[in-house]
N, C-alpha and C. Protein backbone atom coordinates (compact mmCIF):
# COMPACT_ATOMS: atom_id res chain seq x y z
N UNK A 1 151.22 82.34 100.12
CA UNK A 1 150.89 83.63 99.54
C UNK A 1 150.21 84.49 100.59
N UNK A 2 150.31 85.56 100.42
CA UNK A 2 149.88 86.99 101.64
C UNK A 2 149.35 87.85 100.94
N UNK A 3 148.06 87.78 100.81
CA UNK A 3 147.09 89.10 100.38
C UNK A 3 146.29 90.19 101.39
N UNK A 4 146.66 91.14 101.42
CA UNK A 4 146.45 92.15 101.78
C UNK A 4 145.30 93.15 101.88
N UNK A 5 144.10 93.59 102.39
CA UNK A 5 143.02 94.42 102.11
C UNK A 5 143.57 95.66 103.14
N UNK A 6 143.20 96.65 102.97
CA UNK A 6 143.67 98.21 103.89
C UNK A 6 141.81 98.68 103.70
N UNK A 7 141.17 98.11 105.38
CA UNK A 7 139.67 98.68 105.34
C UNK A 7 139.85 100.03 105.97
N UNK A 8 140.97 100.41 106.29
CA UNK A 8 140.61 101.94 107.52
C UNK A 8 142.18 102.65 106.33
N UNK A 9 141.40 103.62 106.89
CA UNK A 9 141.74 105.27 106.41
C UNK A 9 142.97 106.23 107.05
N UNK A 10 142.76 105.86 108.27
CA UNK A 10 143.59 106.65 109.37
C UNK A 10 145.40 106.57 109.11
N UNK A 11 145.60 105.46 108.74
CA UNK A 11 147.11 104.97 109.01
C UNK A 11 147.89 104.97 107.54
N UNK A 12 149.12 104.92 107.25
CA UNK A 12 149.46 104.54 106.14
C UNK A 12 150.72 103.32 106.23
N UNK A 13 150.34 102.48 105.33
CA UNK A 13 151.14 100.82 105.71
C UNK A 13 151.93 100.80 104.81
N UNK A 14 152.97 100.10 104.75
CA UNK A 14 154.06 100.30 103.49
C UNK A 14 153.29 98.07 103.69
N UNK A 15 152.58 98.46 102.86
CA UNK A 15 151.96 96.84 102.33
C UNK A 15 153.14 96.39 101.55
N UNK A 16 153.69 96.85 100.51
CA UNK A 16 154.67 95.77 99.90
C UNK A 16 155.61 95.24 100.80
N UNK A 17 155.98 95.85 102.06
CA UNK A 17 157.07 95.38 103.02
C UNK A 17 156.60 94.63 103.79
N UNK A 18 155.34 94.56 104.27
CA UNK A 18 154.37 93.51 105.02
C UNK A 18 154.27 92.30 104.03
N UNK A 19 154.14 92.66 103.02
CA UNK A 19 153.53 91.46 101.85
C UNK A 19 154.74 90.12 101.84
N UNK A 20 155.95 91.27 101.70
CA UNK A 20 157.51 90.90 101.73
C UNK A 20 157.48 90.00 102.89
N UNK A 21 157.96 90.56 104.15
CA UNK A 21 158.12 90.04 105.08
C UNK A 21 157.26 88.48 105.38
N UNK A 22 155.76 88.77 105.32
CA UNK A 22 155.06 87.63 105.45
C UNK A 22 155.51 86.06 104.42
N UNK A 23 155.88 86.49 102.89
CA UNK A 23 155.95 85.85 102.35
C UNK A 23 157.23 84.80 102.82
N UNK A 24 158.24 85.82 103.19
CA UNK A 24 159.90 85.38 103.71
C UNK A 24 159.58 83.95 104.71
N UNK A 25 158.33 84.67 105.98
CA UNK A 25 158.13 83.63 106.56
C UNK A 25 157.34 82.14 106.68
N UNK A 26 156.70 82.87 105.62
CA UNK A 26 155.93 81.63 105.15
C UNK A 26 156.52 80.53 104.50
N UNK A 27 157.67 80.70 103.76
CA UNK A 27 159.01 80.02 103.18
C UNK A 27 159.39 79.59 104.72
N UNK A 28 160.39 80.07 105.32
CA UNK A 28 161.12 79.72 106.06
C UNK A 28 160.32 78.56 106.99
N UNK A 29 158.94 78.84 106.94
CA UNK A 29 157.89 77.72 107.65
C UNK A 29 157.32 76.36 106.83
N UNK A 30 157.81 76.26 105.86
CA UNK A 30 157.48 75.81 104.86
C UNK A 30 156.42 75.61 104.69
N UNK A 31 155.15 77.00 104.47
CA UNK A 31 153.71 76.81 103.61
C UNK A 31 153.69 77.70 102.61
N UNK A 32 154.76 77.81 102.13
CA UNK A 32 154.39 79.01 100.82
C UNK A 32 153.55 78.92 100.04
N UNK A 33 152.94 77.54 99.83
CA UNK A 33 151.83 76.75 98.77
C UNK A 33 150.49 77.43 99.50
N UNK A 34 150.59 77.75 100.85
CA UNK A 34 149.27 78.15 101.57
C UNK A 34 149.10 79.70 101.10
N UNK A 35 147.71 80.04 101.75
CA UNK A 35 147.09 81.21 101.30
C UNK A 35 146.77 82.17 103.12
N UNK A 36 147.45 83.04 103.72
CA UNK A 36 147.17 83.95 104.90
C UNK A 36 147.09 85.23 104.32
N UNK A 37 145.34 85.49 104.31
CA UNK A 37 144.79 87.15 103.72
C UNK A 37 145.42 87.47 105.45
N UNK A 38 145.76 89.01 105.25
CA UNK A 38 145.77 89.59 105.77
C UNK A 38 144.99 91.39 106.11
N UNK A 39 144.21 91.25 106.95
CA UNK A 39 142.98 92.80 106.70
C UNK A 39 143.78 93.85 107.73
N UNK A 40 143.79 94.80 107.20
CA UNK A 40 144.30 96.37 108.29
C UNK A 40 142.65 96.65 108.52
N UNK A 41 142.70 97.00 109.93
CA UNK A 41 141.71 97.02 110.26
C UNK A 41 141.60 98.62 110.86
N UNK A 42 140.25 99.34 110.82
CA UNK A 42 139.87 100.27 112.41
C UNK A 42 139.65 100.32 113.56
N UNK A 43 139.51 100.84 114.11
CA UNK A 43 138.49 100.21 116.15
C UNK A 43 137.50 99.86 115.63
N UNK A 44 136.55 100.32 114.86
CA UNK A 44 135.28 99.31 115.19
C UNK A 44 134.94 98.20 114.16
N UNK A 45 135.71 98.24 113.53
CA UNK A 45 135.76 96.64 112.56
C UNK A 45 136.67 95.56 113.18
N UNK A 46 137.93 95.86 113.86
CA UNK A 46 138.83 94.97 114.83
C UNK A 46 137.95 94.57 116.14
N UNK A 47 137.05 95.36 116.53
CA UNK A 47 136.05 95.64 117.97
C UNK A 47 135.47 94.39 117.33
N UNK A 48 134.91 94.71 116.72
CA UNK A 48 133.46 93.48 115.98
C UNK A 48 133.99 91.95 116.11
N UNK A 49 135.14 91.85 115.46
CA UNK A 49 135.99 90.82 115.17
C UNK A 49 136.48 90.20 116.37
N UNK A 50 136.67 91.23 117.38
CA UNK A 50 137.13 90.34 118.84
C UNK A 50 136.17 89.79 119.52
N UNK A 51 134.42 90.67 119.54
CA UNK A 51 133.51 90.33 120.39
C UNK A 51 132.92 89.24 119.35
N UNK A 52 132.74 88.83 118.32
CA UNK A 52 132.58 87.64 117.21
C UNK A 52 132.84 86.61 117.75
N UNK A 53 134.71 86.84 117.57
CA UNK A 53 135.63 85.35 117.69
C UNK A 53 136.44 85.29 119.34
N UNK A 54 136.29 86.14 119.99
CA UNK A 54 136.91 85.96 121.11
C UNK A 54 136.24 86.46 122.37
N UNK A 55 135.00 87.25 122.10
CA UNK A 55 134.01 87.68 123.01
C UNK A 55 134.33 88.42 123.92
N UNK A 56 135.26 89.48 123.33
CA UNK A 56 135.83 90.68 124.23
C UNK A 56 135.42 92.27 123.97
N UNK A 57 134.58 92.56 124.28
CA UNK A 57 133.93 93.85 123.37
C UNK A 57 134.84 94.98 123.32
N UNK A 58 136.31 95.31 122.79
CA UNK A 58 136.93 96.03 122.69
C UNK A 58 137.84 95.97 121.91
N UNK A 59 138.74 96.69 121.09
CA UNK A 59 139.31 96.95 119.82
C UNK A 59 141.06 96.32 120.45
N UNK A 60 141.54 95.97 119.69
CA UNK A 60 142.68 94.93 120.04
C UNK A 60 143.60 95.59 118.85
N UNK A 61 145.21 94.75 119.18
CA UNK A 61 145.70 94.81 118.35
C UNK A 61 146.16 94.23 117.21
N UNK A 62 145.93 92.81 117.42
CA UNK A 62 146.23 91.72 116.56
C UNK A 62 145.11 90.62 116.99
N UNK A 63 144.11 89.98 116.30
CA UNK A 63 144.00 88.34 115.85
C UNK A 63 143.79 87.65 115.04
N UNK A 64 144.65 86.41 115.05
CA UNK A 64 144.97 85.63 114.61
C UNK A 64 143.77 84.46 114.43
N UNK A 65 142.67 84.40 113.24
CA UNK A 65 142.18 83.18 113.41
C UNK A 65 142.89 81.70 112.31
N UNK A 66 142.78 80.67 112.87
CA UNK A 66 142.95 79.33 112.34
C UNK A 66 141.90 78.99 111.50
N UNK A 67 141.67 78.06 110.72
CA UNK A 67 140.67 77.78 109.92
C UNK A 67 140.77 76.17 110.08
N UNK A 68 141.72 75.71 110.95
CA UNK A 68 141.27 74.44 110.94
C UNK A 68 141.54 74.20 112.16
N UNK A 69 140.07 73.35 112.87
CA UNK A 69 139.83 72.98 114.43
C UNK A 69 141.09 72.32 115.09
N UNK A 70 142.01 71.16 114.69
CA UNK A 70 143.16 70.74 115.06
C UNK A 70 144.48 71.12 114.58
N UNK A 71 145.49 71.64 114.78
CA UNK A 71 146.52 71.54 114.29
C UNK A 71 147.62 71.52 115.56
N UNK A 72 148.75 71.39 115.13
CA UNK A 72 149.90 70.63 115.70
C UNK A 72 150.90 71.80 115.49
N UNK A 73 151.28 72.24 116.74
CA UNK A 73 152.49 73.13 116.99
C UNK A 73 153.80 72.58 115.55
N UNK A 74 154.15 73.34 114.69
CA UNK A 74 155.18 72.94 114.12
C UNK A 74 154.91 71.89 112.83
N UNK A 75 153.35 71.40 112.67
CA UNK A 75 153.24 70.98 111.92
C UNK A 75 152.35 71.71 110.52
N UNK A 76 152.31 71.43 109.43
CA UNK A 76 151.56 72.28 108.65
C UNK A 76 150.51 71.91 107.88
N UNK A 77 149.01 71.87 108.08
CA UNK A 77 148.00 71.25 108.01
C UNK A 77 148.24 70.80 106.49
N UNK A 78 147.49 69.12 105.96
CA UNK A 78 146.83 69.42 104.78
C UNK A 78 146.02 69.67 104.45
N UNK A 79 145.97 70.38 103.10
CA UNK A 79 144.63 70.84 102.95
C UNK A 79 143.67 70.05 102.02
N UNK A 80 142.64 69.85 101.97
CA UNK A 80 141.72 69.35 100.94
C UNK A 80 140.91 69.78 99.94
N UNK A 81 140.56 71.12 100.59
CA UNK A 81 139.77 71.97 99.99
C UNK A 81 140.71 73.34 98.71
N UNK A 82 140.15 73.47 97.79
CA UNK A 82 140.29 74.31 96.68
C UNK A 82 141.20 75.84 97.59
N UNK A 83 140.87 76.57 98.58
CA UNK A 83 141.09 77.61 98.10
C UNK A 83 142.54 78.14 99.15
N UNK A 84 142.75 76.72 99.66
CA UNK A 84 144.42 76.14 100.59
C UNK A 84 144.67 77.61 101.78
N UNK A 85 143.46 78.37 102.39
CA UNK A 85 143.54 78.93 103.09
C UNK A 85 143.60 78.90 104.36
N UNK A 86 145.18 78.74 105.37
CA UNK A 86 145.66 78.55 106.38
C UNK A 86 145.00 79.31 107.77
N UNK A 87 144.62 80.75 107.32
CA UNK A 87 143.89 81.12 108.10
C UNK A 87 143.85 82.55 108.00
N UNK A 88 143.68 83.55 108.78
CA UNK A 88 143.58 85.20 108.66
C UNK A 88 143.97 85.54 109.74
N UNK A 89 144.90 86.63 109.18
CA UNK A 89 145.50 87.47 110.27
C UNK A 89 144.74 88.55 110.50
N UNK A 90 144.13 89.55 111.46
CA UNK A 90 143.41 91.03 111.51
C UNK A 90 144.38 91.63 112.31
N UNK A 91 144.75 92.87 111.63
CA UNK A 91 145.70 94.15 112.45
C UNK A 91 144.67 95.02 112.34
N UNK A 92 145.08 95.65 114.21
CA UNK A 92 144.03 97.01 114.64
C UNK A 92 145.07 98.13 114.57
N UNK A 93 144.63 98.95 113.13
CA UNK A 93 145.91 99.76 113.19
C UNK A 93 145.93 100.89 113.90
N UNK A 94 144.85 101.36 114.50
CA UNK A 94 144.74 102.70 114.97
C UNK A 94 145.20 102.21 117.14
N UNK A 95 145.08 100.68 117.45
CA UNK A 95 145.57 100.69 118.48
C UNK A 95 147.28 99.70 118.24
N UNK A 96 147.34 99.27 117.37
CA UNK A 96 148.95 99.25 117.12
C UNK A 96 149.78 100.87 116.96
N UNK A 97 149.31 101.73 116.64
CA UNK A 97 149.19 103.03 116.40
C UNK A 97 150.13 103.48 117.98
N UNK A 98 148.71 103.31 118.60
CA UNK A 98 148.96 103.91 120.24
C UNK A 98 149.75 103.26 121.41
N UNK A 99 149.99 101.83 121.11
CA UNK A 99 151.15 101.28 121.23
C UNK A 99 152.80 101.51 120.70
N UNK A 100 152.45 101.95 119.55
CA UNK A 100 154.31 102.36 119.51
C UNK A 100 154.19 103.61 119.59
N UNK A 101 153.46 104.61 119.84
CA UNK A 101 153.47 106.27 120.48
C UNK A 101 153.84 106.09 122.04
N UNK A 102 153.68 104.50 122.72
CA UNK A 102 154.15 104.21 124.34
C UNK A 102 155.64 104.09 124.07
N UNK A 103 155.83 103.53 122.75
CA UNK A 103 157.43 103.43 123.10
C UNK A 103 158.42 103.90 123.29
């Protein structure tokens, strides 16, 4: 499952086609039983999130955190815990933005 939050203002997301898409692949990977929230983010909430988890003090376009310390290329963790959450995706939409205005 792929749940969705939109924290920034600036951009407009066609979320049901993201929601779509994610779900397609989550099938085709076989964890559809799993749970990946996904947050649209701003520069300085994506900023926060990189210098947090990756210690880069600047606004990015995508990361990806895991929620579990080991896993295996190709394999798909089990889970034990209640709320079967695989991990979180964060999109920086205002510099995904300025990336496809390069293209």
């Amino acid at each position: 499952m792929i749940t969705i939050w939109d924290r920034q203002t600036r951009l407009i997301c066609d979320w049901f086609l993201l929601k779509k898409r994610g779900e397609v692949l989550m099938k085709f990977l076989n964890c559809s039983h799993l749970t990946v929230p996904i947050q649209l983010c701003g520069d300085k909430k994506i900023q926060k999130i990189n210098l947090k988890h990756l210690g880069k003090d600047k606004p990015t376009d995508v990361i990806s955190l895991q929620y579990f310390p080991t896993t295996v290329a190709g394999v798909v963790p089990s889970l034990e815990h209640k709320d079967k959450v695989l991990g979180k995706i964060y999109f920086g939409m205002n510099v995904i933005q300025k990336q496809s205005d390069q293209l």
